[in-house]
PDB file of N, CA and C in Angstrom:
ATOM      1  N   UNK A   1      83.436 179.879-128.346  1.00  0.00           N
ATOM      2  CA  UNK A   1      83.356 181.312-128.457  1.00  0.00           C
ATOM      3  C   UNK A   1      84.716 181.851-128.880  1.00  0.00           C
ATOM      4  N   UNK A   2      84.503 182.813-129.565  1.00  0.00           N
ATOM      5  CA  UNK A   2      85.815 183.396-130.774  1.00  0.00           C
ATOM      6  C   UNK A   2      86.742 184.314-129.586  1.00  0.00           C
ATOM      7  N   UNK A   3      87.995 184.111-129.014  1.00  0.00           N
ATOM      8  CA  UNK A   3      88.476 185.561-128.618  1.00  0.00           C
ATOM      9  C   UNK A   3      88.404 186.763-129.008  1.00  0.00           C
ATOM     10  N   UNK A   4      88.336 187.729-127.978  1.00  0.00           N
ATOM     11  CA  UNK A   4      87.894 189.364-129.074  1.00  0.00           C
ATOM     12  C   UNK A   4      89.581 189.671-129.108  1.00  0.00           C
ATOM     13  N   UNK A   5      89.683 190.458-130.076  1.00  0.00           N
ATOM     14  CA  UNK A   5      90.817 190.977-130.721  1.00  0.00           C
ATOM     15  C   UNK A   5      90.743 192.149-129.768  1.00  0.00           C
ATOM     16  N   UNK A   6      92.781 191.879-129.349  1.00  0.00           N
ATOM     17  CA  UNK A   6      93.130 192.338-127.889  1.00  0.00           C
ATOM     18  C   UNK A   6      93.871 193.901-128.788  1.00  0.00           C
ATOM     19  N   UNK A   7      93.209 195.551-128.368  1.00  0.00           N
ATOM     20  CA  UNK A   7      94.074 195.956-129.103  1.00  0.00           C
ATOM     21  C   UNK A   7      95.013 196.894-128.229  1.00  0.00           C
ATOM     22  N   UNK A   8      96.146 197.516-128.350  1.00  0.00           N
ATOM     23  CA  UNK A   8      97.048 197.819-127.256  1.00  0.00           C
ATOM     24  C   UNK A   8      96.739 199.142-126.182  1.00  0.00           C
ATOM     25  N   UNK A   9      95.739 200.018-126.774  1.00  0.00           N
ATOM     26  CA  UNK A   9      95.037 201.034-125.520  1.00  0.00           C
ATOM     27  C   UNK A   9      93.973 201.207-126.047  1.00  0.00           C
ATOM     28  N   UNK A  10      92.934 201.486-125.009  1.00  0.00           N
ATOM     29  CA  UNK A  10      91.518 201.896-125.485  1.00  0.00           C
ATOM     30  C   UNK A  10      91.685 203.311-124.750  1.00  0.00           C
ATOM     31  N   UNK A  11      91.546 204.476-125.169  1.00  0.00           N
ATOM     32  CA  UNK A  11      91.136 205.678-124.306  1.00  0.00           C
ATOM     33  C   UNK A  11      89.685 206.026-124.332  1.00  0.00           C
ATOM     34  N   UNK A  12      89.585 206.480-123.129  1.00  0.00           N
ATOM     35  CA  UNK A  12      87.768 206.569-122.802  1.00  0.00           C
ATOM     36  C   UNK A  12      88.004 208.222-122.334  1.00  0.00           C
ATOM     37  N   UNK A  13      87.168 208.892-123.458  1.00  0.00           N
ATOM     38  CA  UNK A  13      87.062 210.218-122.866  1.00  0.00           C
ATOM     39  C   UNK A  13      85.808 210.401-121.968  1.00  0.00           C
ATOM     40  N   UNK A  14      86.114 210.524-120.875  1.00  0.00           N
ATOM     41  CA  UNK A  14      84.890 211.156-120.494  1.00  0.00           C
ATOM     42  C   UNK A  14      84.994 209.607-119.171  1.00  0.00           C
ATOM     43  N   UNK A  15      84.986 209.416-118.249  1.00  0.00           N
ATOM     44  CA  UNK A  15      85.093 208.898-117.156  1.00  0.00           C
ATOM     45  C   UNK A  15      83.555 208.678-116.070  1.00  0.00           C
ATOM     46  N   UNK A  16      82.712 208.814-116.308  1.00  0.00           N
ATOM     47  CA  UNK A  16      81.761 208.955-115.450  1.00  0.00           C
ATOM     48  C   UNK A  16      81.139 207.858-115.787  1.00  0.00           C
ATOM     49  N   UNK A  17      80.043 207.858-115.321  1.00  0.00           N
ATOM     50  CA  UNK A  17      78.917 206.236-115.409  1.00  0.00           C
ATOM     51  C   UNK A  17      79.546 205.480-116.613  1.00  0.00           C
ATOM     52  N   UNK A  18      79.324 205.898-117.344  1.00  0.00           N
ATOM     53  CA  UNK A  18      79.260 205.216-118.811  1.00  0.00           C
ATOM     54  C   UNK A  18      80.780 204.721-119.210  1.00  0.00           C
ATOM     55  N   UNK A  19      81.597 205.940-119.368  1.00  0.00           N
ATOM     56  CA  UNK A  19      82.787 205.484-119.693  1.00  0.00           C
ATOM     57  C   UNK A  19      83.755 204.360-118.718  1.00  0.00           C
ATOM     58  N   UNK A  20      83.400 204.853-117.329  1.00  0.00           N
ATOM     59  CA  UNK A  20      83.813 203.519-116.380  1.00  0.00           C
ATOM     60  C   UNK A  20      83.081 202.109-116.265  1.00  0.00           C
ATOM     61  N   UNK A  21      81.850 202.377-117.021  1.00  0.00           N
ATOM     62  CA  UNK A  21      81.388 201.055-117.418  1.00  0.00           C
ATOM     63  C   UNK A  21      81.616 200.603-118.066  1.00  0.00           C
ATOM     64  N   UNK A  22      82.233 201.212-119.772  1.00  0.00           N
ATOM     65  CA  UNK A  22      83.106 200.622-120.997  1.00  0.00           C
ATOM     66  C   UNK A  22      84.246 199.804-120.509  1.00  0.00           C
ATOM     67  N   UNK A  23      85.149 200.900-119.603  1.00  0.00           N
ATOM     68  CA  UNK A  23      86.466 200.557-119.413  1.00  0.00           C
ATOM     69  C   UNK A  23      86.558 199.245-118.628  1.00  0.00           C
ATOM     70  N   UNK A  24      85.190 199.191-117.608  1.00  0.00           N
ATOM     71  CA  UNK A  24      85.519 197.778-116.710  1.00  0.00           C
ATOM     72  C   UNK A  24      85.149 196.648-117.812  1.00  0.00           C
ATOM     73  N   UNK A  25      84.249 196.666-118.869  1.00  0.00           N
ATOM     74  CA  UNK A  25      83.761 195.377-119.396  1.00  0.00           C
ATOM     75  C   UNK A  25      85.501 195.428-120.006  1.00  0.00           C
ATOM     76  N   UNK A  26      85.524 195.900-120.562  1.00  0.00           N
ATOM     77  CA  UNK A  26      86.956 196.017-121.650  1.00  0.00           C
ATOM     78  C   UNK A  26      87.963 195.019-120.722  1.00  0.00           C
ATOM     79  N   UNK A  27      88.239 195.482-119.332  1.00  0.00           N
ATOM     80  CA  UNK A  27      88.804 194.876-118.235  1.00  0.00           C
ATOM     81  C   UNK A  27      88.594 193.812-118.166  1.00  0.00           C
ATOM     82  N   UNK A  28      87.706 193.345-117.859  1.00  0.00           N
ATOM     83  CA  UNK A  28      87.056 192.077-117.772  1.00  0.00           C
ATOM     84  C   UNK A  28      87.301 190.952-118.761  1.00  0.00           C
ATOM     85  N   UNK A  29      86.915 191.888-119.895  1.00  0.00           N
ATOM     86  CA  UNK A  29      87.307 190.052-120.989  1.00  0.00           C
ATOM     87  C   UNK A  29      88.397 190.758-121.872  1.00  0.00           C
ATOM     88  N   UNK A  30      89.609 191.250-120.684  1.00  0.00           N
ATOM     89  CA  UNK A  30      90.869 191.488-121.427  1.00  0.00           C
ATOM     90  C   UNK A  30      90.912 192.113-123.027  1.00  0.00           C
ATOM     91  N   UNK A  31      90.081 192.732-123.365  1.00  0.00           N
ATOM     92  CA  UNK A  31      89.830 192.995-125.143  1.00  0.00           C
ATOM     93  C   UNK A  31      91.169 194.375-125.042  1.00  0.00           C
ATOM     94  N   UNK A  32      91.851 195.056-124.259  1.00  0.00           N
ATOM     95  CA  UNK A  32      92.818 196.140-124.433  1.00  0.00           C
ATOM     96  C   UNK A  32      94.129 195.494-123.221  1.00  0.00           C
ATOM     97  N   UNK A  33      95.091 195.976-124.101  1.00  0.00           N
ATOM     98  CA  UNK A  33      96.321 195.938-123.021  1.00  0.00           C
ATOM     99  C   UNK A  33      95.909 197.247-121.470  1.00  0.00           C
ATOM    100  N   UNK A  34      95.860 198.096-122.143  1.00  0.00           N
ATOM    101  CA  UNK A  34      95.950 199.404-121.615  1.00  0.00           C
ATOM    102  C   UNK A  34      94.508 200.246-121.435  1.00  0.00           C
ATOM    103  N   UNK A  35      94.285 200.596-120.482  1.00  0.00           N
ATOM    104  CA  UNK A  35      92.920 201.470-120.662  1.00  0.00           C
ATOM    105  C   UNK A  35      93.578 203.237-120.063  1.00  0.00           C
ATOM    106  N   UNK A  36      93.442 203.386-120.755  1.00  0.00           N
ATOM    107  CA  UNK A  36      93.535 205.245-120.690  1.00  0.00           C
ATOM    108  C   UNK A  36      91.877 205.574-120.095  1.00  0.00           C
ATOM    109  N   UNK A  37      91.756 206.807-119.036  1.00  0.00           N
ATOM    110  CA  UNK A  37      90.644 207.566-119.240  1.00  0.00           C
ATOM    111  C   UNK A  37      91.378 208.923-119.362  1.00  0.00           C
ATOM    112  N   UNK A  38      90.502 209.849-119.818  1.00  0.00           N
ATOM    113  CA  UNK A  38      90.513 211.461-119.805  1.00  0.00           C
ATOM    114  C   UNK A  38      88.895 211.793-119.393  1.00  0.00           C
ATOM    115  N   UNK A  39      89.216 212.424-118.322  1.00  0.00           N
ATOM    116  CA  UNK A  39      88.280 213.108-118.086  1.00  0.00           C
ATOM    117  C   UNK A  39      88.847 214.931-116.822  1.00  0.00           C
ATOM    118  N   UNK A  40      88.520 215.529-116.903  1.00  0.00           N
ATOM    119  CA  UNK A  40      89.088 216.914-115.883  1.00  0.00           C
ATOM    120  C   UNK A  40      88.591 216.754-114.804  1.00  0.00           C
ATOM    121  N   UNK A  41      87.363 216.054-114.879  1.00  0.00           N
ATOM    122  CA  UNK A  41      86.497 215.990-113.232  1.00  0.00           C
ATOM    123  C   UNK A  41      86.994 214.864-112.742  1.00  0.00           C
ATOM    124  N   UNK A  42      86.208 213.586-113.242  1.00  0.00           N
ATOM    125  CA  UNK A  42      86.447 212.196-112.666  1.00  0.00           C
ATOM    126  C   UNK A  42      87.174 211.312-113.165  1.00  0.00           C
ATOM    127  N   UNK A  43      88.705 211.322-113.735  1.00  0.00           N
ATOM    128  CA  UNK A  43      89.235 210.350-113.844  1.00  0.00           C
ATOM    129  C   UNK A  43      89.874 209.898-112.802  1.00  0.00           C
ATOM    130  N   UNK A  44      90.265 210.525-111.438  1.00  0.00           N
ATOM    131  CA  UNK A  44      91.044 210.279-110.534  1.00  0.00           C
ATOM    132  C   UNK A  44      90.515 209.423-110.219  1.00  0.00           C
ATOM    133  N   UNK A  45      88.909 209.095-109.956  1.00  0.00           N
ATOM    134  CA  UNK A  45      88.089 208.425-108.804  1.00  0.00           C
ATOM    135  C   UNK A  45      88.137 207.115-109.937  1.00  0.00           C
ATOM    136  N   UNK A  46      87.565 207.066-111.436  1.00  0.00           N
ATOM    137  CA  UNK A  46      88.067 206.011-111.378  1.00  0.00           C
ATOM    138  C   UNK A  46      89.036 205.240-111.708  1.00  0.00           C
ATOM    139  N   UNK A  47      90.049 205.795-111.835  1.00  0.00           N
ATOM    140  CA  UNK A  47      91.226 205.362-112.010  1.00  0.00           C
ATOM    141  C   UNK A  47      91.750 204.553-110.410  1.00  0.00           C
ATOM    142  N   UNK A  48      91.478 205.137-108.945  1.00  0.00           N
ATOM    143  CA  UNK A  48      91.114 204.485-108.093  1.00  0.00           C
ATOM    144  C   UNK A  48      90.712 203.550-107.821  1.00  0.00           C
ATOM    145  N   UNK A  49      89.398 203.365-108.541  1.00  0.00           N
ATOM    146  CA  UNK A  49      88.476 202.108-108.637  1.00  0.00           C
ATOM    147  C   UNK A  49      88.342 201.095-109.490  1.00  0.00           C
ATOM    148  N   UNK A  50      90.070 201.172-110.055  1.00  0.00           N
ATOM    149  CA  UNK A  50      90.905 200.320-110.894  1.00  0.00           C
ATOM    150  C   UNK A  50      89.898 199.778-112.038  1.00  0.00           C
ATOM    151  N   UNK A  51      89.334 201.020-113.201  1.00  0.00           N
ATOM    152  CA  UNK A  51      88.402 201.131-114.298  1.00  0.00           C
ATOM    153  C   UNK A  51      89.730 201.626-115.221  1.00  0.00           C
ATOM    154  N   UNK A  52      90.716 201.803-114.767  1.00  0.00           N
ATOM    155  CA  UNK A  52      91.803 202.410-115.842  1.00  0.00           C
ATOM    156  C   UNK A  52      93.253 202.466-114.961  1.00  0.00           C
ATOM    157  N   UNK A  53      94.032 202.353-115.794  1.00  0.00           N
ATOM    158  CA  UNK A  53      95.177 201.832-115.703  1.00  0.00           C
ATOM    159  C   UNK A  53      96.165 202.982-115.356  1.00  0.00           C
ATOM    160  N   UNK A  54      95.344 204.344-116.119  1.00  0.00           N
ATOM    161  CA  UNK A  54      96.147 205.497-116.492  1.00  0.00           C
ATOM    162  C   UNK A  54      94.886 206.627-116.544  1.00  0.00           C
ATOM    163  N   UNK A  55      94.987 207.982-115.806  1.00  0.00           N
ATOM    164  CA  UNK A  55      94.161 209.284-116.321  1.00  0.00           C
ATOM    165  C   UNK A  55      95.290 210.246-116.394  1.00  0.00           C
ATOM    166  N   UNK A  56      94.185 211.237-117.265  1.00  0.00           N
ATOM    167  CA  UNK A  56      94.810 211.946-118.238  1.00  0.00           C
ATOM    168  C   UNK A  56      93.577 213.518-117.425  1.00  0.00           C
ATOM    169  N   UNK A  57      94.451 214.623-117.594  1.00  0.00           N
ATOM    170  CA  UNK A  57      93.160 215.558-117.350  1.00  0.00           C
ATOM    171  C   UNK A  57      92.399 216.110-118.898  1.00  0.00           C
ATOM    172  N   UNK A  58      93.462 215.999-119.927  1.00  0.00           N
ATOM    173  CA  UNK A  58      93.427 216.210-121.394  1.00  0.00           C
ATOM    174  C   UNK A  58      93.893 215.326-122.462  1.00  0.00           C
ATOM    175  N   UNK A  59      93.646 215.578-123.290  1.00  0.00           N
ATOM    176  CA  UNK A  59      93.816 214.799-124.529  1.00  0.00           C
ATOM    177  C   UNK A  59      95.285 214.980-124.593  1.00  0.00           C
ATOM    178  N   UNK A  60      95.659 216.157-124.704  1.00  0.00           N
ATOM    179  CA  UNK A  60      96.946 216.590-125.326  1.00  0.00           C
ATOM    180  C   UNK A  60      97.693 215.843-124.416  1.00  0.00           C
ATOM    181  N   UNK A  61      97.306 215.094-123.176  1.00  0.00           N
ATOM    182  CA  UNK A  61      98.707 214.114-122.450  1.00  0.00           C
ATOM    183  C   UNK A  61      98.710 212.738-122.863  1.00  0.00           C
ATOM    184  N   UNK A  62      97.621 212.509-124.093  1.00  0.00           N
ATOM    185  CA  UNK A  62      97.995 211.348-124.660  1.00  0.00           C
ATOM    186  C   UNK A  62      98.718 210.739-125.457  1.00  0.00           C
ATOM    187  N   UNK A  63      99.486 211.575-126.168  1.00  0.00           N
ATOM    188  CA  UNK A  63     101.143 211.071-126.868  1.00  0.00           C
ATOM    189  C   UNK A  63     102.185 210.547-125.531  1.00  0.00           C
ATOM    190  N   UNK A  64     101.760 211.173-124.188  1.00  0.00           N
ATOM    191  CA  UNK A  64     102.747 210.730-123.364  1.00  0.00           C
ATOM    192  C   UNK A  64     102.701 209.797-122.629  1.00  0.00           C
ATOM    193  N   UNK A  65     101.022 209.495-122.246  1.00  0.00           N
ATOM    194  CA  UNK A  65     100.738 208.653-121.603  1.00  0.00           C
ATOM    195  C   UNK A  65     100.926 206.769-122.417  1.00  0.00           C
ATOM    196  N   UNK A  66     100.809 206.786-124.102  1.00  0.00           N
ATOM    197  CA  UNK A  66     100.928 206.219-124.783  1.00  0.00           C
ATOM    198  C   UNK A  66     102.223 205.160-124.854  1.00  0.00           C
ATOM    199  N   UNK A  67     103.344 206.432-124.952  1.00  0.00           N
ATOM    200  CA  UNK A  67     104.479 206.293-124.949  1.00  0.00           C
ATOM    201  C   UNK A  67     105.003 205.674-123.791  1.00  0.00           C
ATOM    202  N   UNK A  68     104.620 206.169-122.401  1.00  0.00           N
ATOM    203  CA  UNK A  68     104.843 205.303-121.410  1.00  0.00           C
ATOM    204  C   UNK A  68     104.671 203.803-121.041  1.00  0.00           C
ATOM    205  N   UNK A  69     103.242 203.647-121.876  1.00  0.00           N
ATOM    206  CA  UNK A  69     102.889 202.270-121.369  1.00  0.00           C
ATOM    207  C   UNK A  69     102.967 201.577-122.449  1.00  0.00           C
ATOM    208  N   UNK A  70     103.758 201.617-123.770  1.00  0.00           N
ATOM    209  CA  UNK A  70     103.629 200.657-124.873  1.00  0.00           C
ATOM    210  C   UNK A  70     104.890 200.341-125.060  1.00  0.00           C
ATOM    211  N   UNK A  71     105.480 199.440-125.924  1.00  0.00           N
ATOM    212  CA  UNK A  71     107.106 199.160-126.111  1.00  0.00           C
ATOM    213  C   UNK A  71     107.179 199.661-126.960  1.00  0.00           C
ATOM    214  N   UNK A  72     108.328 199.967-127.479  1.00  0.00           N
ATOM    215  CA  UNK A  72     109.219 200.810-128.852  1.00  0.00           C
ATOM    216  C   UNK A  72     108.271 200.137-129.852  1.00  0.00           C
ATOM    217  N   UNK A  73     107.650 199.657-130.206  1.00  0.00           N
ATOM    218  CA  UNK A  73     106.939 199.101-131.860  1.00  0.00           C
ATOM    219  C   UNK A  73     106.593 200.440-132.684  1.00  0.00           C
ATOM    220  N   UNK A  74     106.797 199.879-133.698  1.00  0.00           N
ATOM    221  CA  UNK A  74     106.249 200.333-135.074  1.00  0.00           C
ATOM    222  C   UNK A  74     105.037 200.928-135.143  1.00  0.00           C
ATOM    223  N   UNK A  75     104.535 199.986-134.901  1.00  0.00           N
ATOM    224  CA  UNK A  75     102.813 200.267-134.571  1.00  0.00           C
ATOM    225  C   UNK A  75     102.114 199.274-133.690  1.00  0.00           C
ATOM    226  N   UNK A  76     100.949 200.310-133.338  1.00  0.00           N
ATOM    227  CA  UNK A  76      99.992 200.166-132.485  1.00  0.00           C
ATOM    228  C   UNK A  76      98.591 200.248-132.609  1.00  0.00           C
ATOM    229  N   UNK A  77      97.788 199.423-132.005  1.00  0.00           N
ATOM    230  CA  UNK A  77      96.683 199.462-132.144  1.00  0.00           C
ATOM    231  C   UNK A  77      95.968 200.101-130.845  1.00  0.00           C
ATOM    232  N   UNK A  78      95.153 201.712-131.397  1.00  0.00           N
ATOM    233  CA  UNK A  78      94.492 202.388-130.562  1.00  0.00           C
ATOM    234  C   UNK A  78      93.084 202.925-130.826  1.00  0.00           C
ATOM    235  N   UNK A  79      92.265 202.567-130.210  1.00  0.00           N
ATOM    236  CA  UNK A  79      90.661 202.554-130.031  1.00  0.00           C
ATOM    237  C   UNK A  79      90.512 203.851-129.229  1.00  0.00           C
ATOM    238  N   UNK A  80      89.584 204.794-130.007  1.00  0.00           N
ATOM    239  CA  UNK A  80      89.081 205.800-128.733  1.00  0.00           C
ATOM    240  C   UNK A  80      87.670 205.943-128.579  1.00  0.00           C
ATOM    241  N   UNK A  81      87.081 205.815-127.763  1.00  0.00           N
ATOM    242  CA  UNK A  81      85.432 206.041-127.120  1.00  0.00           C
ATOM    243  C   UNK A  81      85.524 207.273-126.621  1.00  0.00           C
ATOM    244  N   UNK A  82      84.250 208.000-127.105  1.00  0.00           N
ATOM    245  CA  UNK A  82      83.970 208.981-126.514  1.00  0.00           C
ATOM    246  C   UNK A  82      82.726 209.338-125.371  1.00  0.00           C
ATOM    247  N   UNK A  83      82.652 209.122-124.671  1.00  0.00           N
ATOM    248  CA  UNK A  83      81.914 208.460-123.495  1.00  0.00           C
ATOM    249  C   UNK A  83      81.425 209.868-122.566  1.00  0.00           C
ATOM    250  N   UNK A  84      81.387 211.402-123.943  1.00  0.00           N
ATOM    251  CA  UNK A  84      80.738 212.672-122.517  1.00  0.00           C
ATOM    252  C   UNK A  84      79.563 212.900-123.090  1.00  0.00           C
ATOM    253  N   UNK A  85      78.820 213.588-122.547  1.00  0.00           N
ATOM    254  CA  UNK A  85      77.452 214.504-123.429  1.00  0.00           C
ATOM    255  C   UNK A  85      78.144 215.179-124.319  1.00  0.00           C
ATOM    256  N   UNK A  86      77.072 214.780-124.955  1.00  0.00           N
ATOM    257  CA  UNK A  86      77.421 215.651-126.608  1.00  0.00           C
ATOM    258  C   UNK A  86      77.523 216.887-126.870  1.00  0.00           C
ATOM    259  N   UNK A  87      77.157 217.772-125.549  1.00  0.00           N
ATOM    260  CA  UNK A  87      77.788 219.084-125.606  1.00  0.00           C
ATOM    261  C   UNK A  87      79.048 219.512-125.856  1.00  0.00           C
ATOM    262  N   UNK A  88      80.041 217.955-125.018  1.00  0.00           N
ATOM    263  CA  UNK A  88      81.318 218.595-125.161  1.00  0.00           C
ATOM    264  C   UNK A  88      81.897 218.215-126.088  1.00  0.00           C
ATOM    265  N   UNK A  89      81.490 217.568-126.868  1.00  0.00           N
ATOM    266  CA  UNK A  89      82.248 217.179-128.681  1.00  0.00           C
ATOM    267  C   UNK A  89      82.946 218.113-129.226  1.00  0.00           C
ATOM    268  N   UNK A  90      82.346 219.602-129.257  1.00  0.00           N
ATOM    269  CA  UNK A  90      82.875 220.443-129.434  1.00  0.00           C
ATOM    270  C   UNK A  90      84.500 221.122-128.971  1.00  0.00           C
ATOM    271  N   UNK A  91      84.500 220.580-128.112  1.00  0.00           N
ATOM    272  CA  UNK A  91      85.438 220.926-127.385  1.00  0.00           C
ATOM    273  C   UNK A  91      86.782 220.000-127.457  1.00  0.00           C
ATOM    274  N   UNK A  92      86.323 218.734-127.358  1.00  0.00           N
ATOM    275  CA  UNK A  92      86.656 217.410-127.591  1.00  0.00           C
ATOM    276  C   UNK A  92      87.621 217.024-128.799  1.00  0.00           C
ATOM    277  N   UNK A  93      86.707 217.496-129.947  1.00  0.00           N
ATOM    278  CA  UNK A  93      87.137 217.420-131.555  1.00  0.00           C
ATOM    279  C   UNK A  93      88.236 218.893-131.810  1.00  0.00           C
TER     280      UNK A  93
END
């Protein structure tokens, strides 16, 4: 079986069933250095329940949260899932 290509943060917007279910498989067979969630309600809980490494209440704290957990490189490889009801896309985008 092929290793999956490890890339340096995955951010998961949106924290609830789904997105803490992304973030643990991701966990699991190591495919991200880093797991970011954003969510305003539930990232605390699972960030607790060690589904993420790092929460965010907004997007806009993800240049910082980034910066914290990566080394000085050039570049980086960053994956984002969007993991809320599609109501809030709007909001989101």
């Amino acid at each position: 079986m092929a290793k999956p290509a490890v890339i340096d943060v995955l951010v998961v917007i949106g924290t609830g069933f789904m997105g803490a279910s992304i973030a643990k498989a991701v966990k699991q067979r190591a495919i991200a250095k880093h797991v970011i969630g954003i969510d305003s309600q539930s990232a605390q809980q699972a960030l607790s329940l060690g589904r993420f490494d790092a929460q965010a209440e907004s997007i806009a704290q993800l240049p910082q949260l980034c910066a914290q957990r990566l080394a000085q490189n050039d570049r980086c490889a960053i994956a984002i899932v969007i993991a809320s009801p599609v109501n809030t896309y709007r909001q989101i985008f």
